[in-house]
N, C-alpha and C. Protein backbone atom coordinates (compact mmCIF):
# COMPACT_ATOMS: atom_id res chain seq x y z
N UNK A 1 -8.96 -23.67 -36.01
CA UNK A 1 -9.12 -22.46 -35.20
C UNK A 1 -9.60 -21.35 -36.11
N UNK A 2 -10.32 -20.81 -35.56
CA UNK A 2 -11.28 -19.23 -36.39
C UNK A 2 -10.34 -18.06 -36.15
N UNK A 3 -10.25 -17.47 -36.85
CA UNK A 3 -9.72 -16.27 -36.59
C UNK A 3 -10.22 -15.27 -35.41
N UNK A 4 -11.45 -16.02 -35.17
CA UNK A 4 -11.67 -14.75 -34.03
C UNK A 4 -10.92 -15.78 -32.70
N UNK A 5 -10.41 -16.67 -32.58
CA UNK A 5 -9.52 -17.13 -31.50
C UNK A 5 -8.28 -16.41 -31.45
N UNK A 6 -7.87 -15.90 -32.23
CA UNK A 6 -6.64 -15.55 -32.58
C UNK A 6 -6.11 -14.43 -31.51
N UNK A 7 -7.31 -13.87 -30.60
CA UNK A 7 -6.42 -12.93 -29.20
C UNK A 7 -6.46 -13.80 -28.20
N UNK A 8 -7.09 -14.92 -27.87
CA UNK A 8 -7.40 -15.96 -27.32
C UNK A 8 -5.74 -15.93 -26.12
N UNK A 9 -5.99 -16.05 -24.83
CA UNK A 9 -4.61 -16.20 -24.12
C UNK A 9 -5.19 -17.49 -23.71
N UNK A 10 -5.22 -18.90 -23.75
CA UNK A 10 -5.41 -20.01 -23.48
C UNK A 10 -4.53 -20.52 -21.57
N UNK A 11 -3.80 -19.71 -21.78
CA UNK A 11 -2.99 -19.96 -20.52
C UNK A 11 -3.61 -19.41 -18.86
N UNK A 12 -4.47 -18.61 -19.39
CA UNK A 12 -5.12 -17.87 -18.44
C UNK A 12 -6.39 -18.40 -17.88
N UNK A 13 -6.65 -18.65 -16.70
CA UNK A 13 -7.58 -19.51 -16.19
C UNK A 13 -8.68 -18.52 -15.98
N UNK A 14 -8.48 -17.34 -15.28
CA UNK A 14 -9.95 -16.55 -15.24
C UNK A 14 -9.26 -15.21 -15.53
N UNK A 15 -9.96 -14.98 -16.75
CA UNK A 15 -8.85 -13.54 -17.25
C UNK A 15 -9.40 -11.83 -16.98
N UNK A 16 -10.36 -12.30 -16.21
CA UNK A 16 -11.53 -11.31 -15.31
C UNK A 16 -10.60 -10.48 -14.81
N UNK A 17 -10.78 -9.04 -14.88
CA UNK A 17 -10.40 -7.65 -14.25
C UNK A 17 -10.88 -7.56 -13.43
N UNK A 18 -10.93 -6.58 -12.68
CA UNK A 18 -11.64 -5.58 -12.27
C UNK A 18 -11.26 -3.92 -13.18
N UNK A 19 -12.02 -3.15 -13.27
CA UNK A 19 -11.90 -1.83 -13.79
C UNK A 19 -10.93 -0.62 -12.93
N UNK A 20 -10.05 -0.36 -14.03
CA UNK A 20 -9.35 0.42 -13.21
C UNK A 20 -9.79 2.17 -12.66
N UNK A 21 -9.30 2.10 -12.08
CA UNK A 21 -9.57 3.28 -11.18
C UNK A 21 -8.84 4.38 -12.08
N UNK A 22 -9.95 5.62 -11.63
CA UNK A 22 -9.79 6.89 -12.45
C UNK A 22 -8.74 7.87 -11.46
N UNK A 23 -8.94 7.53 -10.53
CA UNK A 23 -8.06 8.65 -9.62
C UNK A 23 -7.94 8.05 -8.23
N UNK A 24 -7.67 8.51 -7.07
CA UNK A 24 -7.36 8.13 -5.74
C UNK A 24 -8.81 8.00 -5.25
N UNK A 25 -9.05 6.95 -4.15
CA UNK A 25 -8.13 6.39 -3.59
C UNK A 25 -8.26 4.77 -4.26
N UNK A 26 -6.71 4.25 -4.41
CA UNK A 26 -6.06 3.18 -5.12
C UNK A 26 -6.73 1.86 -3.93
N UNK A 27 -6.75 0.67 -4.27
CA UNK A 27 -6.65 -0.80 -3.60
C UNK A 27 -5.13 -0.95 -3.50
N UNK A 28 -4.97 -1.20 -2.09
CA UNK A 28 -3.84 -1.84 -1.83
C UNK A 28 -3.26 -3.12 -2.41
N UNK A 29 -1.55 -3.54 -2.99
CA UNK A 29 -1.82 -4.79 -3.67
C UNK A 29 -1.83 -5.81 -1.84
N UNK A 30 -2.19 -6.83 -2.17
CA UNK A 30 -2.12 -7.74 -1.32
C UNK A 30 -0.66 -9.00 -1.14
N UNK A 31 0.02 -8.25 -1.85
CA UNK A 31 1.58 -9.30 -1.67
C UNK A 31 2.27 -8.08 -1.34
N UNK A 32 2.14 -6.49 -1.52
CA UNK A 32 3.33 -6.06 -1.44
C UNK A 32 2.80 -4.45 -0.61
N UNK A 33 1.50 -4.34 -0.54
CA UNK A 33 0.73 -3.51 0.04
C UNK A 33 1.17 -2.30 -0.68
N UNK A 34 1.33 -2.03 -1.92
CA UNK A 34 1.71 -1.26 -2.73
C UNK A 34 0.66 -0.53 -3.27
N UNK A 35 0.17 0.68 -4.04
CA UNK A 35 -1.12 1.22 -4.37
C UNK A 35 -1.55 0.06 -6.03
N UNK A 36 -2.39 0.15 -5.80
CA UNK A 36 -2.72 -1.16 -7.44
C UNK A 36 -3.06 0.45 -8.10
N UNK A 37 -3.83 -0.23 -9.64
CA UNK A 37 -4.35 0.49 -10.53
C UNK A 37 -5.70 0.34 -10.31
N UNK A 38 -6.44 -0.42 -9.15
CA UNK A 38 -7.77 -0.47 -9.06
C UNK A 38 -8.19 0.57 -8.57
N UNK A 39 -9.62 0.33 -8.33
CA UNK A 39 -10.39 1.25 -7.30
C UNK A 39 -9.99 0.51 -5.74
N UNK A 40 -10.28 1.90 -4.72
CA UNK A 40 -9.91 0.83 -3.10
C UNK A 40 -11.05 -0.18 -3.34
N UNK A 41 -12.53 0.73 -3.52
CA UNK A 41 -13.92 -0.09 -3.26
C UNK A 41 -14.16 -1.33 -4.24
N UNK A 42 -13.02 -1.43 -4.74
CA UNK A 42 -12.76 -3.39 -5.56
C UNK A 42 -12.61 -4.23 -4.56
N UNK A 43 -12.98 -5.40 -4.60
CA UNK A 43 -13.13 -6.44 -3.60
C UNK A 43 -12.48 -7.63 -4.62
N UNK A 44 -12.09 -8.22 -3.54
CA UNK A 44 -11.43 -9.64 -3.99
C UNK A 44 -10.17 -9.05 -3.69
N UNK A 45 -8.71 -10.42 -4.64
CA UNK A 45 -7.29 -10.09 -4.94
C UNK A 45 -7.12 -9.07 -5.63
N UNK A 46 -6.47 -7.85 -5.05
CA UNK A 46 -5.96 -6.92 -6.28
C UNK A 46 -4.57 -6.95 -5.67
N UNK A 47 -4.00 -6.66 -7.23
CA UNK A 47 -2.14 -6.89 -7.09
C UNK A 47 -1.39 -5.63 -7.83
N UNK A 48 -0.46 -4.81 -7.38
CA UNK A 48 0.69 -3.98 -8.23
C UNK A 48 0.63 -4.52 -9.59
N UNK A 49 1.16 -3.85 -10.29
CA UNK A 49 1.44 -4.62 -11.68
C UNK A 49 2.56 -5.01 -11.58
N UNK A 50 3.65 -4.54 -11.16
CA UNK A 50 4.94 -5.64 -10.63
C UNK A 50 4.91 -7.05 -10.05
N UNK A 51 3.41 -7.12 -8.97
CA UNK A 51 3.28 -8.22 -8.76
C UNK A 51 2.44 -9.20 -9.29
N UNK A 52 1.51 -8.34 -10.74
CA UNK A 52 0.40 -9.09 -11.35
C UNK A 52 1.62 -10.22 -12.32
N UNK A 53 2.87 -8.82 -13.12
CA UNK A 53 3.56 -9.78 -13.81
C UNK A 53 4.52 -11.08 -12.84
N UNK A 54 4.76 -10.71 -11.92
CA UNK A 54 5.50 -11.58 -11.38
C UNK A 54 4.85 -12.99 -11.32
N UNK A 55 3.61 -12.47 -10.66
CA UNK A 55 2.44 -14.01 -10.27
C UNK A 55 2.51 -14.65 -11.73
N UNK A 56 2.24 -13.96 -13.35
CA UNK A 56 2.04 -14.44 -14.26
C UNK A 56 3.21 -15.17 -15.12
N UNK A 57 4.01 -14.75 -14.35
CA UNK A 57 5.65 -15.62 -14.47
C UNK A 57 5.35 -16.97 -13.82
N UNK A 58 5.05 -17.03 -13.07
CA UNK A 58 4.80 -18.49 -12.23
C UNK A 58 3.73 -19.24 -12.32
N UNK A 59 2.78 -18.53 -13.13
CA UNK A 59 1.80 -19.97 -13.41
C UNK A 59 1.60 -19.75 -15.01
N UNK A 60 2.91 -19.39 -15.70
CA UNK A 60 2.33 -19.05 -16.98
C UNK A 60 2.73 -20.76 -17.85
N UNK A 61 2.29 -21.17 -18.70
CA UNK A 61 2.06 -22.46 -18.86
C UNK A 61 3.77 -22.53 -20.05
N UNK A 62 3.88 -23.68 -19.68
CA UNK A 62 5.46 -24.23 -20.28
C UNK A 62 5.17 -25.17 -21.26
N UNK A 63 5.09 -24.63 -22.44
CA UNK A 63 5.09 -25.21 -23.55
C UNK A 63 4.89 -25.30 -24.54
């Protein structure tokens, strides 16, 4: 392994953002309809960060 692997999160299947939002109005999350840190005009899944860590509790890899 190279040192430039070394921030590497291997556990993470698509580690793609979206850009967070500078001010209102927020994207709703979609598990808890809570305001996210996105922009609204983001498309796709956006999640709370309560519920980004939660989701990342449950598929985070065991081992």
């Amino acid at each position: 392994m190279s040192d430039d692997d070394g921030d590497r999160d291997y556990c993470l299947i698509d580690a793609t953002r979206p850009p967070r939002a500078e001010g209102p109005p927020y994207a709703e999350c979609v598990l808890c309809r809570r305001p996210t840190e996105y922009p609204e005009s983001c498309k796709g899944i956006t999640m709370c960060p309560v519920c980004e860590w939660q989701e990342a509790q449950r598929t985070a890899c065991s081992g």
